[in-house]
PDB file of N, CA and C in Angstrom:
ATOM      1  N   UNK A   1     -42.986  16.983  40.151  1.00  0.00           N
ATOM      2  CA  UNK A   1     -41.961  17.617  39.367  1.00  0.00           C
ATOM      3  C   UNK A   1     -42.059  19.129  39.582  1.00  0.00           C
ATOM      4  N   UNK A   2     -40.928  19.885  40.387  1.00  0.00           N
ATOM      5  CA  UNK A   2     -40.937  20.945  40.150  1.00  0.00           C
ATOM      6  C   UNK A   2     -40.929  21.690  38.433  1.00  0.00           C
ATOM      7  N   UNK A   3     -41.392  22.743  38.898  1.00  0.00           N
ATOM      8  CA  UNK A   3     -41.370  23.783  37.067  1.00  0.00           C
ATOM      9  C   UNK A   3     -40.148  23.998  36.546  1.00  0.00           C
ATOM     10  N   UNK A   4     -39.212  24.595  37.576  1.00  0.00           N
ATOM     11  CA  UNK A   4     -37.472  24.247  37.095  1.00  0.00           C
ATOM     12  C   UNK A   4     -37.327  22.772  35.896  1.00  0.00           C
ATOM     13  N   UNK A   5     -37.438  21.852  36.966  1.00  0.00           N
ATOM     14  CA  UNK A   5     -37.461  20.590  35.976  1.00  0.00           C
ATOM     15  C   UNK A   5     -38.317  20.745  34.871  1.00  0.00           C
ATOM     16  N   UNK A   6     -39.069  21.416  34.471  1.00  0.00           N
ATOM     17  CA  UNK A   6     -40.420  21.000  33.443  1.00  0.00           C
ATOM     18  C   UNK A   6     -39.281  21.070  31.993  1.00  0.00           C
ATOM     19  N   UNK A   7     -39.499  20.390  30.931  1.00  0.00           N
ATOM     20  CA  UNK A   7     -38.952  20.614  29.758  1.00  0.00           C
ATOM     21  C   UNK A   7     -40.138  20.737  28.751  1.00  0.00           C
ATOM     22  N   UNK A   8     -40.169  21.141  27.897  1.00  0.00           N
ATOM     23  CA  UNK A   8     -40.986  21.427  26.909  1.00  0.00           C
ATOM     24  C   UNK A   8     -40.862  21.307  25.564  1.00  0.00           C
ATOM     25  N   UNK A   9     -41.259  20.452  24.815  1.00  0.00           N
ATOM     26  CA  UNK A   9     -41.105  20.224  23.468  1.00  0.00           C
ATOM     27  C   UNK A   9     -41.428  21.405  22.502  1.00  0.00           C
ATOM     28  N   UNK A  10     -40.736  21.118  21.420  1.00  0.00           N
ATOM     29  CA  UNK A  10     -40.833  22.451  20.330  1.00  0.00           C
ATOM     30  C   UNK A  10     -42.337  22.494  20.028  1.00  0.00           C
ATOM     31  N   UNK A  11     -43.119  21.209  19.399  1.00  0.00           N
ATOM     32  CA  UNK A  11     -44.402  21.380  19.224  1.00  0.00           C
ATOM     33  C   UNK A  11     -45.099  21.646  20.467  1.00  0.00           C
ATOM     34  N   UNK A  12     -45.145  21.403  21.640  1.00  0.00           N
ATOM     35  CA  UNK A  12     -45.722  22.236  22.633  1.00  0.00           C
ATOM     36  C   UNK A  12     -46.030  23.676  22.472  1.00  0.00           C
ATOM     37  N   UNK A  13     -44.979  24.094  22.098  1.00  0.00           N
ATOM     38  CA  UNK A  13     -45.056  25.006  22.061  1.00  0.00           C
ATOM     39  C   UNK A  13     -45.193  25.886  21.101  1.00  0.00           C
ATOM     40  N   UNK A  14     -45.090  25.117  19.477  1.00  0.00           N
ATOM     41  CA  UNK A  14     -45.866  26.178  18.354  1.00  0.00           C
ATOM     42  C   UNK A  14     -47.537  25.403  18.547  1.00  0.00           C
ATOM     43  N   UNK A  15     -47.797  24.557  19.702  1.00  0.00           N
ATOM     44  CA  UNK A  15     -49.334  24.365  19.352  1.00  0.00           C
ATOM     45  C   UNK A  15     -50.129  25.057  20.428  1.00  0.00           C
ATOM     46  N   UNK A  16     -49.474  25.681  21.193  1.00  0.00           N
ATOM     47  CA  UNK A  16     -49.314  27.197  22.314  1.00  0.00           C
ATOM     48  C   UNK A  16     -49.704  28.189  21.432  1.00  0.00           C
ATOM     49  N   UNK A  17     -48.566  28.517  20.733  1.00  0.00           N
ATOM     50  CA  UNK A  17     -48.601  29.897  19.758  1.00  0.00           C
ATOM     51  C   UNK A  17     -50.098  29.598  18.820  1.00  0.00           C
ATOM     52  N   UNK A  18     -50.021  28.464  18.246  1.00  0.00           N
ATOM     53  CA  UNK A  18     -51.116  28.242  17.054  1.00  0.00           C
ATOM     54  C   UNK A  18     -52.278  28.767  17.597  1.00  0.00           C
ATOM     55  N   UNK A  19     -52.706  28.065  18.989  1.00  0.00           N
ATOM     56  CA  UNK A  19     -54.077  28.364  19.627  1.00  0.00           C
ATOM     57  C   UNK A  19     -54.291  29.372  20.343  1.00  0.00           C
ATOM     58  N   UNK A  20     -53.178  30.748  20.653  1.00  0.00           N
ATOM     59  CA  UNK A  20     -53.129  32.268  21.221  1.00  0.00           C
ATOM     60  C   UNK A  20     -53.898  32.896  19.592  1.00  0.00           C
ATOM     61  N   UNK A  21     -53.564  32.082  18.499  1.00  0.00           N
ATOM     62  CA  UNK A  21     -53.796  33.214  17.231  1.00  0.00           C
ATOM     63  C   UNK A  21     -52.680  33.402  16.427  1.00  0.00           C
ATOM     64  N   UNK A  22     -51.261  32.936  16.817  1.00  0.00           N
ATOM     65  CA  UNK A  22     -50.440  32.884  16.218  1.00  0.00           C
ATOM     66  C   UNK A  22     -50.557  32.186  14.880  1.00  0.00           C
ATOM     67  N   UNK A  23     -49.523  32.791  13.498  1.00  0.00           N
ATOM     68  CA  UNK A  23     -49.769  32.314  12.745  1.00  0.00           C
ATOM     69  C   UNK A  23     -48.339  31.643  11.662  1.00  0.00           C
ATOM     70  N   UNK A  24     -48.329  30.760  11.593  1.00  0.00           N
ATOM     71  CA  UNK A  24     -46.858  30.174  10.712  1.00  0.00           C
ATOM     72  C   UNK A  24     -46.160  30.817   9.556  1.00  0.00           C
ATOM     73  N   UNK A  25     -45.622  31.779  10.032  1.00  0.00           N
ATOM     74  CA  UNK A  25     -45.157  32.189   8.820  1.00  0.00           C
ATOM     75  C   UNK A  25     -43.968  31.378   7.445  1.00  0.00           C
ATOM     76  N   UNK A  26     -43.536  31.675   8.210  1.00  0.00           N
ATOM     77  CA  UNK A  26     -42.016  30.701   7.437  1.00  0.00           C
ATOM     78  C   UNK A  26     -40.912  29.430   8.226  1.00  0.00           C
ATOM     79  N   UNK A  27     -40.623  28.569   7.554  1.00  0.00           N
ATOM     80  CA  UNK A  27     -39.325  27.745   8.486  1.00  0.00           C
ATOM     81  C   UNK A  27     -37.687  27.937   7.091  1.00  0.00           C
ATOM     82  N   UNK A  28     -37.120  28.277   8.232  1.00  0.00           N
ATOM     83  CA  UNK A  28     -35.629  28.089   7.691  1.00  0.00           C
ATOM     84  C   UNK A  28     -34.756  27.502   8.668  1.00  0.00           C
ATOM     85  N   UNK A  29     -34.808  26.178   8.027  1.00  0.00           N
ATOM     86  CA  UNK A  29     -33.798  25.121   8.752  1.00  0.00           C
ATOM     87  C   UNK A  29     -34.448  24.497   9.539  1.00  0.00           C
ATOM     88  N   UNK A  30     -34.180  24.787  10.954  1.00  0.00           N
ATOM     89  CA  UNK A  30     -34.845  24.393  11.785  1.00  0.00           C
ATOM     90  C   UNK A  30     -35.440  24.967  12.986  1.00  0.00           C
ATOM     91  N   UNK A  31     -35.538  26.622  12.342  1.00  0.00           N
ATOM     92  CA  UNK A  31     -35.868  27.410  13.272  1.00  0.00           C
ATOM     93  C   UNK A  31     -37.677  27.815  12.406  1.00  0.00           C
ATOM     94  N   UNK A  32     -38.478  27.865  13.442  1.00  0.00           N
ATOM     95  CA  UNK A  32     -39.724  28.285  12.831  1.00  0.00           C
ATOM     96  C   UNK A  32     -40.745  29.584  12.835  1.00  0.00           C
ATOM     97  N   UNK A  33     -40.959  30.112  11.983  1.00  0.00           N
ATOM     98  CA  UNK A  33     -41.249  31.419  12.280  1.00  0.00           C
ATOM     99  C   UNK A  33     -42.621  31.754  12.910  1.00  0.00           C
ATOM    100  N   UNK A  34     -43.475  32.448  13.560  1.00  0.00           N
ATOM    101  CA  UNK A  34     -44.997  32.767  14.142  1.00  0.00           C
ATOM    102  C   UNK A  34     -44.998  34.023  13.680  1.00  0.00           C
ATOM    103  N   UNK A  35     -45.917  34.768  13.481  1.00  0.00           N
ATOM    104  CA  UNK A  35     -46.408  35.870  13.499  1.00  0.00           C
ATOM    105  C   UNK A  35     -48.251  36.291  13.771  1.00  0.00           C
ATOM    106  N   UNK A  36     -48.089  37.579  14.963  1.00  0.00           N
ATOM    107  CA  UNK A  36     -49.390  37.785  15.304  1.00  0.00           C
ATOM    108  C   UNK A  36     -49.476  39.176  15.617  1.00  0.00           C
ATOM    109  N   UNK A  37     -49.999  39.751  14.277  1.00  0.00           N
ATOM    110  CA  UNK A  37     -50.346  41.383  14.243  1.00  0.00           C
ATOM    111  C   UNK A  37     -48.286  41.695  14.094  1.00  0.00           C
ATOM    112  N   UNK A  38     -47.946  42.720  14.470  1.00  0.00           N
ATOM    113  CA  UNK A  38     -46.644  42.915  14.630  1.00  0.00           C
ATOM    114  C   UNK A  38     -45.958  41.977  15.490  1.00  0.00           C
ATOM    115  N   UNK A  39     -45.884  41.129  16.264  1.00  0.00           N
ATOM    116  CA  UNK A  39     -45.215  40.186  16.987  1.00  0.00           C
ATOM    117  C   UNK A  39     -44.530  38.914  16.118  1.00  0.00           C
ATOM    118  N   UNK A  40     -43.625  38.936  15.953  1.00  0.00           N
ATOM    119  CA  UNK A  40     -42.645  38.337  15.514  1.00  0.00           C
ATOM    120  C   UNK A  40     -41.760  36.666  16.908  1.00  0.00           C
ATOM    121  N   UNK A  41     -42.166  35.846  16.587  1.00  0.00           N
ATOM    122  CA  UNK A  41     -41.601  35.012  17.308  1.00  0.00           C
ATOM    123  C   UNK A  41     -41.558  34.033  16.549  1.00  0.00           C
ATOM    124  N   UNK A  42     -40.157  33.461  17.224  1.00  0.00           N
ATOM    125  CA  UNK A  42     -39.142  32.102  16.214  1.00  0.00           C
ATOM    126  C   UNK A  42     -38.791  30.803  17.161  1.00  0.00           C
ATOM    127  N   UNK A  43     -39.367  30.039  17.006  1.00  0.00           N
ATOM    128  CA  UNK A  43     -39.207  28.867  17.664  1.00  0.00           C
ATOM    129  C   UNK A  43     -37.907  27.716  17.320  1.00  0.00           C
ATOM    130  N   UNK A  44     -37.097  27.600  18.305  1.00  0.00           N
ATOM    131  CA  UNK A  44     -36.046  26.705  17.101  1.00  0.00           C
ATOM    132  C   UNK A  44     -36.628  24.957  17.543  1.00  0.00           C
ATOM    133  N   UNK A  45     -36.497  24.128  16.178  1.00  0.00           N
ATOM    134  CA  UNK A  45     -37.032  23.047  16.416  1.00  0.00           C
ATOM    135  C   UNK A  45     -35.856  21.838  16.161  1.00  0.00           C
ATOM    136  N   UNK A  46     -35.203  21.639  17.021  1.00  0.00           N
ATOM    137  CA  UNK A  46     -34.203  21.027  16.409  1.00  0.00           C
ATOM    138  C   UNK A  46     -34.203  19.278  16.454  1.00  0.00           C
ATOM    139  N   UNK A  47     -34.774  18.590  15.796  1.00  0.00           N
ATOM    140  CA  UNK A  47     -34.900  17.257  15.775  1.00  0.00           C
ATOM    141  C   UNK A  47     -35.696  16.817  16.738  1.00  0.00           C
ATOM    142  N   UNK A  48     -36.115  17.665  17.361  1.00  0.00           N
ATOM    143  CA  UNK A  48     -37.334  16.829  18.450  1.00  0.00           C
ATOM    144  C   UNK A  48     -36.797  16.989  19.365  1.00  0.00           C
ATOM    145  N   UNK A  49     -35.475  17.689  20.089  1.00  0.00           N
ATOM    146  CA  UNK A  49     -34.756  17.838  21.181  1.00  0.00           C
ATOM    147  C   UNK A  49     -36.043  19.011  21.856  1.00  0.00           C
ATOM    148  N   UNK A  50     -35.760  18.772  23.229  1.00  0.00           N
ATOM    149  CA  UNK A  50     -36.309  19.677  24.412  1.00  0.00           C
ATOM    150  C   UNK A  50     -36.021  21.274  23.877  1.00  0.00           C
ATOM    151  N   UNK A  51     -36.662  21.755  24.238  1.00  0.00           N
ATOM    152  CA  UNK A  51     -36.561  23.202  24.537  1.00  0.00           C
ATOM    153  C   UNK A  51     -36.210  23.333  26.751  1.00  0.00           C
ATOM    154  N   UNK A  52     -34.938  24.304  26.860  1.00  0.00           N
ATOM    155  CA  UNK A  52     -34.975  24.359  28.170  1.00  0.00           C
ATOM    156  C   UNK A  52     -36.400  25.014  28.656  1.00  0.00           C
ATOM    157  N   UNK A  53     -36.311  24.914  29.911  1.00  0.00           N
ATOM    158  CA  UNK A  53     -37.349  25.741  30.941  1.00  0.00           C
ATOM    159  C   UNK A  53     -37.346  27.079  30.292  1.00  0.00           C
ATOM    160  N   UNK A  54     -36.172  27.650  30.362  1.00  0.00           N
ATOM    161  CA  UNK A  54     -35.778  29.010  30.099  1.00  0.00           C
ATOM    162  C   UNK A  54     -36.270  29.808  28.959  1.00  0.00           C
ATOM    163  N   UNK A  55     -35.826  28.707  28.052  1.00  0.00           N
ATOM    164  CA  UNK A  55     -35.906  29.494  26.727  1.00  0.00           C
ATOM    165  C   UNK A  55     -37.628  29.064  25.967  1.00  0.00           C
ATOM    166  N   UNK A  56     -38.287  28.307  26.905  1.00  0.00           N
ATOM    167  CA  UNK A  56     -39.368  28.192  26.510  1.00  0.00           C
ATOM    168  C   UNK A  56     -40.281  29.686  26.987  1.00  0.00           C
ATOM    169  N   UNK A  57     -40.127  29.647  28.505  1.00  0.00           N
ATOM    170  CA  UNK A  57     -40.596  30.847  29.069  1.00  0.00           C
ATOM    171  C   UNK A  57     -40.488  32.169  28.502  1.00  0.00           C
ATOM    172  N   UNK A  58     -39.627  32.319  28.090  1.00  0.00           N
ATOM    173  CA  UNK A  58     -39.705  33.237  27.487  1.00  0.00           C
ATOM    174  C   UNK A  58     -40.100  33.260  25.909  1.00  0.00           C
ATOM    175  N   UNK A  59     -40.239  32.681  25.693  1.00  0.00           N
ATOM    176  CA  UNK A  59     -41.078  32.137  24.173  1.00  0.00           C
ATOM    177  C   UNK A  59     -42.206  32.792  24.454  1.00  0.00           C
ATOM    178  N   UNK A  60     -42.899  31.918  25.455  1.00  0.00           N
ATOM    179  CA  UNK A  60     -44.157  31.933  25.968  1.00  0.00           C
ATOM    180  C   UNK A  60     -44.686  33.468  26.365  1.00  0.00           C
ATOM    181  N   UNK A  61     -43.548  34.035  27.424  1.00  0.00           N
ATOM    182  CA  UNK A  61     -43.770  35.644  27.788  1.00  0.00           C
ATOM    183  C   UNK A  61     -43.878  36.178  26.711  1.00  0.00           C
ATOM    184  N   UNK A  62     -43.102  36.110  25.656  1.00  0.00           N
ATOM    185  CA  UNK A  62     -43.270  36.682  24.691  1.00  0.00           C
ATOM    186  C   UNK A  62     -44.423  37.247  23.727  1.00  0.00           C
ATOM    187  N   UNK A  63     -44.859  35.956  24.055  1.00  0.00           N
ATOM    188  CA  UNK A  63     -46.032  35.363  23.173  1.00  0.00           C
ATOM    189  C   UNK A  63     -47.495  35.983  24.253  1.00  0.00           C
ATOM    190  N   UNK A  64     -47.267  36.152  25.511  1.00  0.00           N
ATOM    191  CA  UNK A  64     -48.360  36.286  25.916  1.00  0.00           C
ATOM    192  C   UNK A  64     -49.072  35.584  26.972  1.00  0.00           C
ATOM    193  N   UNK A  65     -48.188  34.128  27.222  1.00  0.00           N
ATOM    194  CA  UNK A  65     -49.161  32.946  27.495  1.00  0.00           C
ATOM    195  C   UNK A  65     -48.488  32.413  28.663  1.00  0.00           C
ATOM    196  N   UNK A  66     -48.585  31.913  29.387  1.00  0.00           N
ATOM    197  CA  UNK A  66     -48.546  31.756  31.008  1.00  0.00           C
ATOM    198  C   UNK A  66     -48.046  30.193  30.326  1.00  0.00           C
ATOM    199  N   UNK A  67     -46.475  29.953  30.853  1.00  0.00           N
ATOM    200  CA  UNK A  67     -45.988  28.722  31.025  1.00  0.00           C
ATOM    201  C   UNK A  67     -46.374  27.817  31.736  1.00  0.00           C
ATOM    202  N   UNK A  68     -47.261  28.084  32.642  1.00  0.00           N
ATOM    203  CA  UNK A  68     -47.929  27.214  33.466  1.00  0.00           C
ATOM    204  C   UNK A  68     -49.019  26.662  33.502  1.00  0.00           C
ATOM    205  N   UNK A  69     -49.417  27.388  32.009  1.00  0.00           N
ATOM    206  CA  UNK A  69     -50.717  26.389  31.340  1.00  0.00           C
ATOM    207  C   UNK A  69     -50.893  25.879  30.380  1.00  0.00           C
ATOM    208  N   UNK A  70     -49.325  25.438  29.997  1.00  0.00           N
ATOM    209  CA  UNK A  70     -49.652  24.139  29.174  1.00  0.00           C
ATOM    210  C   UNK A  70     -49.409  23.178  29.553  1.00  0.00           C
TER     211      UNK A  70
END
């Protein structure tokens, strides 16, 4: 499977954030909040649907953490 193809689940990826140090701040709706020191990142979780390639990566850049190691 190329990385293009890779999809990534929402919990993938707040259990990414959880284990960088990230910390849960708040959920409204179905979007979920992280916070670490001033860094602010919002994960949307919508019924268990995929997160694209795209919008994970950059979650991830965001966050710090190399998409290619989870």
């Amino acid at each position: 499977m190329s990385p293009r193809t890779r999809v990534f689940k929402a919990w993938e990826v707040m259990n990414a954030l959880t284990a960088h140090g990230y910390i849960l701040v708040s959920q409204s709706g179905s979007h979920v909040k992280f916070r670490k020191d001033q860094s602010i990142i919002i994960v949307p979780n919508h019924n268990g649907k995929d997160l694209s390639y795209g919008l994970a990566c950059v979650i991830l850049k965001k966050a710090g953490i190399d998409p290619s190691s989870i």
